[in-house]
Protein backbone atom coordinates (compact mmCIF):
# COMPACT_ATOMS: atom_id res chain seq x y z
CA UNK A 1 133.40 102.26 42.25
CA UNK A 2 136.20 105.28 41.09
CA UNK A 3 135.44 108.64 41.56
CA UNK A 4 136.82 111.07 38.98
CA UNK A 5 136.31 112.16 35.40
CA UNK A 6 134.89 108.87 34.38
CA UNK A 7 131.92 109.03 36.90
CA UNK A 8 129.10 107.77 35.85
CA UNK A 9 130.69 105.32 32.54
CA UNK A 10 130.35 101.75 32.98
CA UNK A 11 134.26 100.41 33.56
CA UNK A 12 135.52 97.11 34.41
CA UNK A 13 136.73 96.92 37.95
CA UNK A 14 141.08 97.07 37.71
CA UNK A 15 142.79 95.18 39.97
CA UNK A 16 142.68 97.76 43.17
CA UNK A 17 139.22 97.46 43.10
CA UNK A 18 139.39 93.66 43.30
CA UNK A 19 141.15 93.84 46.29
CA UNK A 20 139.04 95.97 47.77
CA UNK A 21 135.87 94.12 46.81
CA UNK A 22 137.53 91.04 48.61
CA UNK A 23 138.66 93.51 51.83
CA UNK A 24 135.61 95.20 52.30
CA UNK A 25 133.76 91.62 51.79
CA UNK A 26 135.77 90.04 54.42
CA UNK A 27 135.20 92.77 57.00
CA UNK A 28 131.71 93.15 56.59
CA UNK A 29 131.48 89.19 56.87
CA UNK A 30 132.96 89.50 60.44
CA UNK A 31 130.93 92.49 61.35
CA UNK A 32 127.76 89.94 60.70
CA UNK A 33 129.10 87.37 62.51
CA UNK A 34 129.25 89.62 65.34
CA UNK A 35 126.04 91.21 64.82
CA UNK A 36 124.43 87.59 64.85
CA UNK A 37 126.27 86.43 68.02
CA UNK A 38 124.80 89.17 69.91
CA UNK A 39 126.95 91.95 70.39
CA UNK A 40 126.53 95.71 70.26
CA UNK A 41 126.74 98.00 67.16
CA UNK A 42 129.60 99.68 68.70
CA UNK A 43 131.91 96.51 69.01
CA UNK A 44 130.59 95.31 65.06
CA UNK A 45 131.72 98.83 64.09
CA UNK A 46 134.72 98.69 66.24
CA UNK A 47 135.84 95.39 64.87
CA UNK A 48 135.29 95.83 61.61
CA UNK A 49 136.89 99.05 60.73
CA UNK A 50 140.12 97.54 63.16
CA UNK A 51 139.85 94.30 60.34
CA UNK A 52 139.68 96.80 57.24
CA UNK A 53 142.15 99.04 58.51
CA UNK A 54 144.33 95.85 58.75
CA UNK A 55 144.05 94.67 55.15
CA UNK A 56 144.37 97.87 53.94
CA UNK A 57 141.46 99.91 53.92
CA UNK A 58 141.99 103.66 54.22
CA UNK A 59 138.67 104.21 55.69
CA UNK A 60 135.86 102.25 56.78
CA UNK A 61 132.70 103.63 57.90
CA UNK A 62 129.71 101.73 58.90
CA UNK A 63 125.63 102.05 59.96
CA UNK A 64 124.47 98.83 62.11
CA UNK A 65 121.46 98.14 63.45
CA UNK A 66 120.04 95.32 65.08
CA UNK A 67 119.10 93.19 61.44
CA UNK A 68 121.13 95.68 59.14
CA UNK A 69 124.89 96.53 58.26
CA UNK A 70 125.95 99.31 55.56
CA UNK A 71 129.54 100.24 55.30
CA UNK A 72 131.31 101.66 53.20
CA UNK A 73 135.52 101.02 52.54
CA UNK A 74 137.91 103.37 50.87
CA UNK A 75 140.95 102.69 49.39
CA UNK A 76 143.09 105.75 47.32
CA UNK A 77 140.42 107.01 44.63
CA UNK A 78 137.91 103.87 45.18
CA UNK A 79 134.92 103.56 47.78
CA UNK A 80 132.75 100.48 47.85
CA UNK A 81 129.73 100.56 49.90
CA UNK A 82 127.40 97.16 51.00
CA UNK A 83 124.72 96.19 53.03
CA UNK A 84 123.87 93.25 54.54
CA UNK A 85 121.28 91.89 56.61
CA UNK A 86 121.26 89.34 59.47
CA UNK A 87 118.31 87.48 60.55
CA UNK A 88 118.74 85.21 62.87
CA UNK A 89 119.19 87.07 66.08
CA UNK A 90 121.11 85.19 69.12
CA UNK A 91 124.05 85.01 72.03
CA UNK A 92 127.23 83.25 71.29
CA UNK A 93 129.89 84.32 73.50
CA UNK A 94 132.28 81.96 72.52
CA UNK A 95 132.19 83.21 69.12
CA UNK A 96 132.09 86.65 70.02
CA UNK A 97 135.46 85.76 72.08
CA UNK A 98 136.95 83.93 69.03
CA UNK A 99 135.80 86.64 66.77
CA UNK A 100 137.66 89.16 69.07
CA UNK A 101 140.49 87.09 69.28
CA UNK A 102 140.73 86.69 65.31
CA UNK A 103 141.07 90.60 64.83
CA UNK A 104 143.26 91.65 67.40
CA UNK A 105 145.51 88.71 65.98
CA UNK A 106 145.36 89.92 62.61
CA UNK A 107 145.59 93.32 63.35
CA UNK A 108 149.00 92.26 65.26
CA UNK A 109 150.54 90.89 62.62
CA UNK A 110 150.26 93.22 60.25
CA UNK A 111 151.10 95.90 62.58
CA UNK A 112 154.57 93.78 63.52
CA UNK A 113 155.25 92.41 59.81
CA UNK A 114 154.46 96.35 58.61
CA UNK A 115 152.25 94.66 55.54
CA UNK A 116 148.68 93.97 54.99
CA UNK A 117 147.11 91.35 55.44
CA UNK A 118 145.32 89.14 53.26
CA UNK A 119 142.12 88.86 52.70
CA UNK A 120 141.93 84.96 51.92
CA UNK A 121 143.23 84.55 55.21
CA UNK A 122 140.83 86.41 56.83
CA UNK A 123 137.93 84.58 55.24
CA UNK A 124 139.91 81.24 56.15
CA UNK A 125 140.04 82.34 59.71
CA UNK A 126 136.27 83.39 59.52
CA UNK A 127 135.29 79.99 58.14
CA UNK A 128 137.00 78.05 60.89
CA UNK A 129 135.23 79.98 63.35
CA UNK A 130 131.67 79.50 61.78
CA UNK A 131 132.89 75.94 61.60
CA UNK A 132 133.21 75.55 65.56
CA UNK A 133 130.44 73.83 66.70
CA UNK A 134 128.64 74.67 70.10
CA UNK A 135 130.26 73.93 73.36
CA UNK A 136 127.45 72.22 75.37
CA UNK A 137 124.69 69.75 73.52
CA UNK A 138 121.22 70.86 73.62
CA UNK A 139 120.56 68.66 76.34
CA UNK A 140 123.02 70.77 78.71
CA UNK A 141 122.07 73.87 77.01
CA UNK A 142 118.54 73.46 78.56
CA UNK A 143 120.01 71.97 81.62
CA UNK A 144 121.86 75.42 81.85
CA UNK A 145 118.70 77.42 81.82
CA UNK A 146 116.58 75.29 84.37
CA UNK A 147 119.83 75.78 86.65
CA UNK A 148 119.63 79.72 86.03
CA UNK A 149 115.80 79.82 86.62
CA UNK A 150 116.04 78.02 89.45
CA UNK A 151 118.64 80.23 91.51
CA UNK A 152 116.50 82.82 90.15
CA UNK A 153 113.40 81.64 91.82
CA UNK A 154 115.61 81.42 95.32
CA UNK A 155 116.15 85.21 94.79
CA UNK A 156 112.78 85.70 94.11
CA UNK A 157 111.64 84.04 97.91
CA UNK A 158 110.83 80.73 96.52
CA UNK A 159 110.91 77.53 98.83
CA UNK A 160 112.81 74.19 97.96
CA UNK A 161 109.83 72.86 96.29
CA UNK A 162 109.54 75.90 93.82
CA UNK A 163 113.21 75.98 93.08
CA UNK A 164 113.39 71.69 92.25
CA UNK A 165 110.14 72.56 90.52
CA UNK A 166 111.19 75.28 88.09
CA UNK A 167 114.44 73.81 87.55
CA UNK A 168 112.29 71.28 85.49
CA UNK A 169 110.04 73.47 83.90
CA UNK A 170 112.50 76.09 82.71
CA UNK A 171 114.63 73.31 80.96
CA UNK A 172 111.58 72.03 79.16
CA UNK A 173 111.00 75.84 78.15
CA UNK A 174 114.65 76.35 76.86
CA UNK A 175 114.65 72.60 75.34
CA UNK A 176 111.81 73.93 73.16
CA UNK A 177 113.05 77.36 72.43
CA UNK A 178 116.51 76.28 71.14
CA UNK A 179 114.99 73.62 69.17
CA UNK A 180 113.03 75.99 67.25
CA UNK A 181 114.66 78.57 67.03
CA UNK A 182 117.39 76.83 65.19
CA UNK A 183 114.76 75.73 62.75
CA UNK A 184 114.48 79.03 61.60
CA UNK A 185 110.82 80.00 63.43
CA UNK A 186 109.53 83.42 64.13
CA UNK A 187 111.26 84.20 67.44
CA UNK A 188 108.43 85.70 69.03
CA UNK A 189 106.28 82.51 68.30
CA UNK A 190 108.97 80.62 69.61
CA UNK A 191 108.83 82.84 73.11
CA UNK A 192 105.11 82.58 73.47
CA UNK A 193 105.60 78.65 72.87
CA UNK A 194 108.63 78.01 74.88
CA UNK A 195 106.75 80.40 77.87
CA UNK A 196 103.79 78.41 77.72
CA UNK A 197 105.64 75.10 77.95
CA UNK A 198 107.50 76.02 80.80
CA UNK A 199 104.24 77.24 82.61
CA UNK A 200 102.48 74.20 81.62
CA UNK A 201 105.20 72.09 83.13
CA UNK A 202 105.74 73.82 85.83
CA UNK A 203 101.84 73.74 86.93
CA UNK A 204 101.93 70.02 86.06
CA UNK A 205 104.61 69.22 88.61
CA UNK A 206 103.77 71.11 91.43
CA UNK A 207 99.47 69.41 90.92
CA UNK A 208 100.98 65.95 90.26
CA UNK A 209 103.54 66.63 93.48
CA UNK A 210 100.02 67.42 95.27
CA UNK A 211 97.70 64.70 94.03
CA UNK A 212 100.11 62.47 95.00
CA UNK A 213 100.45 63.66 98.56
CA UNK A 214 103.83 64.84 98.44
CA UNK A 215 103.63 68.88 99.20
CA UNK A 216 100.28 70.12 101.11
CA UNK A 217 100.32 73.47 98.33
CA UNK A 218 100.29 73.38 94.71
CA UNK A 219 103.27 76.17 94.85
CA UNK A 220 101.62 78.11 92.11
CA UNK A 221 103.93 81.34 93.07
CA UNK A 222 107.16 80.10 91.75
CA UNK A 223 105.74 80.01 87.70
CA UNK A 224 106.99 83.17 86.42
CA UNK A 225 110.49 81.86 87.74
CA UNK A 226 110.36 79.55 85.08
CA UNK A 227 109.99 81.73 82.39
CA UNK A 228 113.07 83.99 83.01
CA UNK A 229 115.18 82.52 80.86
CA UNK A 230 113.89 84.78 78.13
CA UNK A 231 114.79 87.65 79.32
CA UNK A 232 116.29 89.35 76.50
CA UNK A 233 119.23 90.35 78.82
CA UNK A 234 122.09 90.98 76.04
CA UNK A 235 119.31 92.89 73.63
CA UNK A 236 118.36 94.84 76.78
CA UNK A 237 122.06 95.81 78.11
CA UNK A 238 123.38 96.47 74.21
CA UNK A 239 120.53 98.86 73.19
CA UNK A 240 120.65 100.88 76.65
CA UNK A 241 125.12 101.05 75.49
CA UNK A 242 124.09 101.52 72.19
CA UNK A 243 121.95 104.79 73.28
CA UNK A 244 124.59 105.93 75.59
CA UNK A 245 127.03 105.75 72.43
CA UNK A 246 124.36 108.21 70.77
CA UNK A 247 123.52 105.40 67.82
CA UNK A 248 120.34 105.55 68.48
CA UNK A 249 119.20 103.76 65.57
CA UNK A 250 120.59 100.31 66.70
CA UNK A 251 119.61 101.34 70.77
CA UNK A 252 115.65 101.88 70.17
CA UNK A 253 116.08 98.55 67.23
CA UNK A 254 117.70 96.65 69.92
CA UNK A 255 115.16 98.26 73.21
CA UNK A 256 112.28 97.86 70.71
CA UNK A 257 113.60 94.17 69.61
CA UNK A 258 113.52 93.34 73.87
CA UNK A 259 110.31 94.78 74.76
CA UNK A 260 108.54 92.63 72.43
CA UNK A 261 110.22 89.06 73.52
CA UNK A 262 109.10 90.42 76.92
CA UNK A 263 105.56 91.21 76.09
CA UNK A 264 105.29 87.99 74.10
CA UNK A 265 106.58 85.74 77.05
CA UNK A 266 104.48 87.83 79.58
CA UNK A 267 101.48 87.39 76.79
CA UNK A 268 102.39 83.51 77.42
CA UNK A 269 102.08 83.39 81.05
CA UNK A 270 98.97 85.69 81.59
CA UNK A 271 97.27 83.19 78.81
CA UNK A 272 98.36 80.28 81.13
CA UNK A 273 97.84 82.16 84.14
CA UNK A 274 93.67 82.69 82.84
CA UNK A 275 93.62 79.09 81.51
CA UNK A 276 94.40 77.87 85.38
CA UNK A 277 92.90 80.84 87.22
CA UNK A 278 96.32 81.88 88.86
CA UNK A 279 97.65 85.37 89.52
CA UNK A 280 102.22 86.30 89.68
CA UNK A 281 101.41 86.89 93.52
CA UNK A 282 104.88 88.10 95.10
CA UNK A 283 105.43 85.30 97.43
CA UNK A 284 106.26 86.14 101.38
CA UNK A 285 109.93 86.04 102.47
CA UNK A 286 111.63 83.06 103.60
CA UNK A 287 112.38 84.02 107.11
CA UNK A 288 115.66 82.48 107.50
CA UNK A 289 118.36 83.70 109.86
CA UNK A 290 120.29 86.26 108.03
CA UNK A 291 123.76 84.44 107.98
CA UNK A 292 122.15 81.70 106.60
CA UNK A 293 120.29 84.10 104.00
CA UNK A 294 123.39 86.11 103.20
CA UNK A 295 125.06 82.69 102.23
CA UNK A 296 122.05 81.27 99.98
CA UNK A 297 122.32 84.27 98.39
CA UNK A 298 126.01 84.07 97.39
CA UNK A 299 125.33 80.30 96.30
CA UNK A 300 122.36 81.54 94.28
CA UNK A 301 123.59 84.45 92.61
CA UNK A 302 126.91 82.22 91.71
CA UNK A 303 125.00 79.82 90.25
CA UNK A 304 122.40 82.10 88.52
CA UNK A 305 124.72 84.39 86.45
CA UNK A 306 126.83 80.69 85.73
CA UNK A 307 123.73 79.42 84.43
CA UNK A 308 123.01 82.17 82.39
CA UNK A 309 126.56 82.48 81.07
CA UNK A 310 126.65 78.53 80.05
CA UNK A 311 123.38 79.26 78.31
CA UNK A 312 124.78 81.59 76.18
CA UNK A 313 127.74 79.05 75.05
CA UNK A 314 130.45 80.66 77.41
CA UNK A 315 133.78 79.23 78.23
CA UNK A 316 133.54 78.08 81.76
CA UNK A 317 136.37 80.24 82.52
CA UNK A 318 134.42 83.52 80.62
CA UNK A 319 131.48 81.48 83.06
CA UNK A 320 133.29 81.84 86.28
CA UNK A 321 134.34 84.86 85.93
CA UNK A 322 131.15 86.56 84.79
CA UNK A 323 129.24 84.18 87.98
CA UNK A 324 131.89 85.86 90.39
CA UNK A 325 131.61 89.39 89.42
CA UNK A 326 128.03 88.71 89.34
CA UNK A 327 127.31 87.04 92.73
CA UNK A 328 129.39 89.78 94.22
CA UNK A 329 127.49 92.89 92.95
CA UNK A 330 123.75 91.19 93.22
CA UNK A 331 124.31 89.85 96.57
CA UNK A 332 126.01 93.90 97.29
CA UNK A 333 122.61 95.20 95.63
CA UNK A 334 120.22 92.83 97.43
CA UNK A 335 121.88 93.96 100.95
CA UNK A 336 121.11 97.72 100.11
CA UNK A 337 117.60 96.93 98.88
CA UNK A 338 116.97 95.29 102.54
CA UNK A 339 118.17 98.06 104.31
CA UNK A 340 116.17 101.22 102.61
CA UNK A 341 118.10 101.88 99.20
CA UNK A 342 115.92 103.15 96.18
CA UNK A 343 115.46 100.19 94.17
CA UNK A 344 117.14 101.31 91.31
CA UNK A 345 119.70 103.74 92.96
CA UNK A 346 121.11 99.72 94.06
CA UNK A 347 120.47 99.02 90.53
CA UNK A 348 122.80 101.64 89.41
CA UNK A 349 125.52 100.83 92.00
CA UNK A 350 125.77 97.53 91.11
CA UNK A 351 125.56 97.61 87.55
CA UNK A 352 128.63 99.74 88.17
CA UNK A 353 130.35 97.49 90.11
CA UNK A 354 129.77 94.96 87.32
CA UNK A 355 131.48 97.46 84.75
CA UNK A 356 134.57 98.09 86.55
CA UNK A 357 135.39 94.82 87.62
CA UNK A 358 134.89 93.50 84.09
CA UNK A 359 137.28 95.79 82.64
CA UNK A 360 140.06 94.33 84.58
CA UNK A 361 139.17 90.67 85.06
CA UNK A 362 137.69 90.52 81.00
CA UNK A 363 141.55 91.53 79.60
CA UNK A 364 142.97 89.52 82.02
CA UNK A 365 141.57 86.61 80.64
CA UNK A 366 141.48 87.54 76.78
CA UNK A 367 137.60 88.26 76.37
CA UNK A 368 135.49 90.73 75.06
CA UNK A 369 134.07 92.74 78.14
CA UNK A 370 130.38 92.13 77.15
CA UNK A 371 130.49 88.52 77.29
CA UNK A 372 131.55 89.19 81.08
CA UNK A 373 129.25 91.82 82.14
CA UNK A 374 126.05 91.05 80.39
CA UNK A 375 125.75 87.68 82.09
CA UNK A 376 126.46 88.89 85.74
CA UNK A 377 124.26 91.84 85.32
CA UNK A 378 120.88 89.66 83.43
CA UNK A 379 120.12 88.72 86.94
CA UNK A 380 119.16 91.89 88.53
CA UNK A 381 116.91 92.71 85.59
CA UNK A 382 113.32 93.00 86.65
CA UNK A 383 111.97 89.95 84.70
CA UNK A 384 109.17 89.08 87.49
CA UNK A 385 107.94 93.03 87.49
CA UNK A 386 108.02 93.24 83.95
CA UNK A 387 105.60 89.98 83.29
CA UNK A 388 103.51 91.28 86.43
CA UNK A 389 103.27 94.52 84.66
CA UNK A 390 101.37 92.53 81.40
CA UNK A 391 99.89 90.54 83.29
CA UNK A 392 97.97 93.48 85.07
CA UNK A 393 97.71 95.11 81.62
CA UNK A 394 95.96 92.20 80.61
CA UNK A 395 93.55 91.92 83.51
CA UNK A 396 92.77 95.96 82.65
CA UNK A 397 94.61 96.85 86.43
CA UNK A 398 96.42 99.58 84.22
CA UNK A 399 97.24 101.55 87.25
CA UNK A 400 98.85 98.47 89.04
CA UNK A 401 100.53 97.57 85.05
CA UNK A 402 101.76 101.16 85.40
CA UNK A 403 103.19 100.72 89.42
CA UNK A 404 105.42 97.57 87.78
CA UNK A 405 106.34 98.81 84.59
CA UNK A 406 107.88 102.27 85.93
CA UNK A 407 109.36 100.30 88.57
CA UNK A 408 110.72 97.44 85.93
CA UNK A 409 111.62 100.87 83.15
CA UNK A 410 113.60 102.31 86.40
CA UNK A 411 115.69 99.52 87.21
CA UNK A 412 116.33 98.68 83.62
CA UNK A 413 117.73 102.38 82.93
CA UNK A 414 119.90 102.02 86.19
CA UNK A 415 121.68 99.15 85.04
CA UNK A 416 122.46 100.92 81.82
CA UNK A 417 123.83 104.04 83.63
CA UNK A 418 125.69 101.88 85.85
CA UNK A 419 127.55 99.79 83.36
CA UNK A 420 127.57 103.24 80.60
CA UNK A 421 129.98 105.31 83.18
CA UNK A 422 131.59 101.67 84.15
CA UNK A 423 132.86 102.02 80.47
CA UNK A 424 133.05 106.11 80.00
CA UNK A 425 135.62 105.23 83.38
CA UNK A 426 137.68 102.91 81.97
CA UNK A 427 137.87 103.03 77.98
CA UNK A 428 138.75 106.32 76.45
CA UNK A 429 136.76 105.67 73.44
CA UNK A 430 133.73 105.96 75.76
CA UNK A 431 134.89 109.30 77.26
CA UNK A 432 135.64 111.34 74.61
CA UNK A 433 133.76 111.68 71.30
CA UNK A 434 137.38 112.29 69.51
């Protein structure tokens, strides 16, 4: 569109207006790749005026949300403004890295060379990178999950039989989620589904494991470990940045987007949980020696965050780094939980932890900091409390449903504080509203 004395008269786009149909086109494509791979509306925004700005735009402005981008390029007298809409919500961190990769390249070169760059090779660069397939098969995508769960239901005082036991179960649940999910179902059927599975087989272990005379108890305490890998950890982390960024359109979307996978999953396991006449009972501590403790919970937390971080199609070197920064700050936050600390005050100071060490060891390795961070700080998100919180909504025990959810709300806001002044610390961007 021009803006002048012919406002308003139909007039066939001249060639500057070409060119920036095809600019603005090409950064709004990457800004919904982004979008779709999970990031934040900060980093689409971020990325896609550094793209336009690259090829030429003057100015790029844009309004994301979690389904929705507007934005709107100008370029001398002409503005063009588009919206597009992304429905298929996921994580992709490998994309997100390539993605990254792609614009500071581009951005690079034209900054060296001193010319714009092209849009056709901007789209060619975008099409190789939708063309990349996944790193791991479904198969070891699942596998990835039941690994996570499993370390997850260590940290949550289950025994060896509930951690063997939910490793099975939660890679049945995340077999059936990813398989339906990329055949385009409603994602919050697909949660209730893949929940229910993964309770199902869960139950169906441990009673066959009993029947059989193998384990004295059914082990009924370690089921909501097998559900975890739902937790809408990226949604969760993103929103609560998103808010401290002051967007709050994309932060409640994105908060608003999470609470629902979580009620729909906890909807799952009280269903399954009334079918078999169980209750989310927090199971006793372990009582092992606390060397031995301190050690199965650096093994665990390791393994949890890398299980979490290969589920979301990391690079095992994005992996390992996000499992050691991880491992390091839960196992930190566990220790001050045992001896007296407010549960989300350790929250807070590890999430923080998480956010500084991130901003070093992420550039260091040429990735985007929230493919790092997210990963290592999904496993000190309150998944158990929140489902116990439903689950006592569900059984009308609203004052015990309020006693978890505060509790779950708490530690959820923590995190975000921790990791928010993490990044108002160490990028200027997040400092200063200049």
């Amino acid at each position: 569109m021009r803006t002048g004395d012919d406002v308003g008269v139909p007039t066939t786009p001249d060639d500057d207006e070409l060119e920036l149909i095809r600019r603005s086109g090409a950064a709004l494509r990457a800004g919904r790749l982004s979008l779709a791979a999970g990031t934040g509306s900060y980093r689409v925004k971020a990325s896609m005026s550094r793209l336009a700005h690259a090829m030429g735009v003057d100015r790029h402005e844009a309004h994301v949300t979690l389904t929705e981008i507007t934005t709107t390029s100008h370029r001398g007298r002409s503005f063009r403004t588009e919206v597009a809409e992304v429905r298929h919500v996921g994580i992709d961190s490998d994309r997100l890295a390539r993605l990254e990769e792609m614009v500071t390249d581009v951005e690079a070169r034209a900054s060296e060379s001193g010319t714009e760059a092209r849009p056709d090779d901007v789209e060619h660069r975008l099409d190789v990178i939708v063309a990349t397939p996944a790193l791991y098969r479904p198969a070891l995508n699942a596998l990835w999950a039941g690994i996570a769960c499993a370390a997850f239901a260590f940290l949550n005082n289950g025994g060896p039989i509930e951690v063997l036991v939910v490793l099975v179960a939660a890679t049945l649940g995340q077999a059936v989620r990813r398989t339906l999910a990329h055949r385009g179902w409603n994602p919050f059927g697909v949660t209730m589904l893949a929940a229910a599975v993964a309770c199902f087989g869960y139950l169906a272990v441990v009673t066959a494991l009993h029947s059989a005379g193998a384990i004295t108890t059914r082990h009924e305490a370690g089921y909501v470990s097998a559900v975890l890998f739902l937790i809408p950890g990226f949604a969760l982390v993103t929103g609560a940045l998103d808010l401290a960024r002051l967007d709050f359109s994309a932060g409640l979307s994105r908060l608003t987007y999470a609470l629902m996978i979580l009620t729909s999953a906890a909807l799952a396991v009280w269903g399954v949980s009334s079918v078999v006449g169980l209750e989310p009972v927090p199971p006793a501590p372990l009582g092992l020696a606390p060397g031995v403790l301190l050690g199965l919970r650096l093994l665990a937390s390791l393994v949890g965050v890398l299980g979490f971080a290969l589920m979301f199609n990391s690079p095992w070197r994005m992996a390992f780094a996000a499992a050691l920064i991880g491992m390091v700050a839960n196992v930190g936050r566990l220790w001050l939980v045992d001896r007296g600390f407010a549960v989300q005050a350790a929250a807070a100071l590890a999430a923080l932890v998480v956010g500084l060490l991130a901003a070093y060891v992420a550039p260091a390795i040429r990735v985007p900091r929230v493919t790092v961070a997210v990963p290592a700080v999904v496993i000190m998100v309150p998944g158990v409390t929140a489902y116990r919180s439903v689950f006592s909504l569900s059984e009308g025990d609203t004052v015990q449903a309020l006693a978890y959810g505060v509790q779950a709300a708490l530690v959820v806001v923590a995190l975000s504080i921790g990791l928010a002044v993490a990044r108002m610390l160490t990028d200027p961007t997040w400092g200063s509203e200049r």
